[in-house]
N, C-alpha and C. Protein backbone atom coordinates (compact mmCIF):
# COMPACT_ATOMS: atom_id res chain seq x y z
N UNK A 1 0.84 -1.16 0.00
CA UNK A 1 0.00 0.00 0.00
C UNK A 1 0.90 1.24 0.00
N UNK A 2 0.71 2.12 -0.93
CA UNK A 2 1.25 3.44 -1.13
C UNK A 2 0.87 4.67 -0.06
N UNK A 3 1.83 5.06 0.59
CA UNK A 3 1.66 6.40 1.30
C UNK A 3 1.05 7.92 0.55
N UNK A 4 1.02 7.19 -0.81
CA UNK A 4 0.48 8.22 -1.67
C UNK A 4 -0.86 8.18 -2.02
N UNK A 5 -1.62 6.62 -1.66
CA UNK A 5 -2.50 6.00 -2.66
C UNK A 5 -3.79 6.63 -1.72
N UNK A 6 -4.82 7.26 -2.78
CA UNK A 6 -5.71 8.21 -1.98
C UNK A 6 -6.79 6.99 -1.07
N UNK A 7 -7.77 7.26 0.17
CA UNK A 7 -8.28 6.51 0.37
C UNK A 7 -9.69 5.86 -0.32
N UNK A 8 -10.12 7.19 -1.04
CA UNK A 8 -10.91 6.48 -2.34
C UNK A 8 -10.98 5.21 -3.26
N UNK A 9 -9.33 5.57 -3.49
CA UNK A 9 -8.72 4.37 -4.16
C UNK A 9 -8.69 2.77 -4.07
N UNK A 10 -8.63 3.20 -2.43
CA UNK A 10 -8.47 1.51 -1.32
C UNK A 10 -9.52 1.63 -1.33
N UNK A 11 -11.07 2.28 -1.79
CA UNK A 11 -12.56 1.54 -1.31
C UNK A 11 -12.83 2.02 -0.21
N UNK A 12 -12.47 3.22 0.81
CA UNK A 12 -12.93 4.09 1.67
C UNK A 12 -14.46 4.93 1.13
N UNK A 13 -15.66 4.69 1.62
CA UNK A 13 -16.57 5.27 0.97
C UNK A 13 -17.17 5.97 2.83
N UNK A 14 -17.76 6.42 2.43
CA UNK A 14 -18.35 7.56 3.70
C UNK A 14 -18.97 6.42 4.96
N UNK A 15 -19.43 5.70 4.48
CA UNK A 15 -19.33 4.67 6.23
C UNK A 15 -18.00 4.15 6.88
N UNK A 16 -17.66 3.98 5.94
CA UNK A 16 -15.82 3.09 6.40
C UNK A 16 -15.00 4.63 6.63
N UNK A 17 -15.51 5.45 6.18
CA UNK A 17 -14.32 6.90 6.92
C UNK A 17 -15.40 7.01 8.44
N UNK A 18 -16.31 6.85 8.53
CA UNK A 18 -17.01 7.24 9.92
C UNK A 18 -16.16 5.79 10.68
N UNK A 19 -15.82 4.75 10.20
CA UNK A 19 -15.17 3.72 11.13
C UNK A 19 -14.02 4.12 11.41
N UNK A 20 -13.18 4.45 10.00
CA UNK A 20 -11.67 5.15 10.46
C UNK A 20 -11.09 5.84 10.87
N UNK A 21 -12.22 7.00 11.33
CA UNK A 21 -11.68 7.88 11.89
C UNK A 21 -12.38 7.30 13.47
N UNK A 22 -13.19 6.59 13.79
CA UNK A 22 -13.38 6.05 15.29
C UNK A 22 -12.24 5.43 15.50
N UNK A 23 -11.52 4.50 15.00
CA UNK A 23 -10.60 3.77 15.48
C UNK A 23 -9.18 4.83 15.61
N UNK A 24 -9.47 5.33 14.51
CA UNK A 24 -8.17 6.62 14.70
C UNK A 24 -8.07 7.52 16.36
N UNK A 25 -9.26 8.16 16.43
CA UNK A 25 -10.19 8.54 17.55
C UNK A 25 -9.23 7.33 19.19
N UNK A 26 -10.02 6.56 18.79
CA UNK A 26 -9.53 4.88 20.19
C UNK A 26 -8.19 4.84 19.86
N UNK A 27 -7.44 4.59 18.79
CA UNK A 27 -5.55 4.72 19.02
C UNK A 27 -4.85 5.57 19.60
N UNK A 28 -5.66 6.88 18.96
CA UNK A 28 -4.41 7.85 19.71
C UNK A 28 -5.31 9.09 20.44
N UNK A 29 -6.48 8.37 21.00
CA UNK A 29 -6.98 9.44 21.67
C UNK A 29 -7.19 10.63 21.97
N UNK A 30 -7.89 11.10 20.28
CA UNK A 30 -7.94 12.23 19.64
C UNK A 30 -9.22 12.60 19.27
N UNK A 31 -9.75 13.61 19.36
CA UNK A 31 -10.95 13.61 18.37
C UNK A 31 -10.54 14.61 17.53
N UNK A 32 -11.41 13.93 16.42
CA UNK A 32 -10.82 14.52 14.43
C UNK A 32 -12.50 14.58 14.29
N UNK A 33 -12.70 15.49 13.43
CA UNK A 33 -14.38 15.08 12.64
C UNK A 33 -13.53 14.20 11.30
N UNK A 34 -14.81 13.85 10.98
CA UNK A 34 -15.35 12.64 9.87
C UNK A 34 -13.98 13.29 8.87
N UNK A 35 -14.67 14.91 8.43
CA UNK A 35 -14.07 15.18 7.45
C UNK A 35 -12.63 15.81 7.27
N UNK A 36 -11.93 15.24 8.23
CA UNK A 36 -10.42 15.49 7.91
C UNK A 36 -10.14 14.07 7.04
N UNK A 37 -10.74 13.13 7.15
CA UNK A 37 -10.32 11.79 6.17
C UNK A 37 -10.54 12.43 4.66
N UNK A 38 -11.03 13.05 4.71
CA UNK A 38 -11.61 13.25 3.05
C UNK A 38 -10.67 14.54 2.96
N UNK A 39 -10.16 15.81 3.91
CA UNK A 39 -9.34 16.89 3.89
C UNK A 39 -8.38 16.52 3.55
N UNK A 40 -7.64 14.76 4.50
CA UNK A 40 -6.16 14.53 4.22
C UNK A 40 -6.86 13.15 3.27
N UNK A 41 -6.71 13.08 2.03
CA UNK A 41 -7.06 11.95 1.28
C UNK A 41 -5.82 10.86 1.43
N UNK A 42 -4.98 11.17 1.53
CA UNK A 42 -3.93 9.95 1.46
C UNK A 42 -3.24 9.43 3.07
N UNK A 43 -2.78 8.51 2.66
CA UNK A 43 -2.19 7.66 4.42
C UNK A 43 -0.81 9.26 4.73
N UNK A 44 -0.69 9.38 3.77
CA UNK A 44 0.50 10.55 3.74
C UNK A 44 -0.05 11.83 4.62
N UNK A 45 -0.70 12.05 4.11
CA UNK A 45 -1.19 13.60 4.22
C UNK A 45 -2.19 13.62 5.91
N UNK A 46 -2.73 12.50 5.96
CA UNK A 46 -3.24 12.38 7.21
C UNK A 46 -2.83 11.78 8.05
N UNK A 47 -1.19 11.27 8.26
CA UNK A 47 -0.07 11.06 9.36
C UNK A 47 0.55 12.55 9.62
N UNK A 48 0.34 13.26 8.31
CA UNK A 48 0.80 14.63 9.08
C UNK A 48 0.22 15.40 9.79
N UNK A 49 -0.62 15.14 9.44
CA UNK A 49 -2.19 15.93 10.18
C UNK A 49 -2.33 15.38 11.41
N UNK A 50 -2.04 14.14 11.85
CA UNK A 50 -2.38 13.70 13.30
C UNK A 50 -1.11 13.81 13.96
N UNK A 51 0.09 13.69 12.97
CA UNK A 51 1.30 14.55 13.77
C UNK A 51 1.26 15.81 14.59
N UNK A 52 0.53 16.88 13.62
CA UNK A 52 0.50 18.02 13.71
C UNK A 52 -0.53 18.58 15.43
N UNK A 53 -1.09 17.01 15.31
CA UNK A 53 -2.17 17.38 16.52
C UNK A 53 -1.88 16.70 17.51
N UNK A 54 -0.80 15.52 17.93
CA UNK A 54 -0.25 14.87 18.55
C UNK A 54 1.00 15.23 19.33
């Protein structure tokens, strides 16, 4: 899997981003809304983003 590859791509559709960002949420004990998954589209862009808030 590509750090580039958008999550669209992998089959992320708007129920499975409401799951990923819960589990994101339970790992690092954060709250994000829904729509930073769709703000940071790639595994890339939204490790920086939870960097940035971590």
């Amino acid at each position: 899997m590509s750090p580039s590859a958008a999550f669209s791509e992998l089959g992320l559709n708007s129920l499975r981003a409401v799951e990923f960002r819960g589990r994101i949420q339970q790992l690092f004990e954060v709250s994000i809304p829904v729509a930073s998954i769709w703000e940071h589209p790639t595994i890339a862009e939204l490790s920086a983003y939870l960097d940035e808030l971590l």
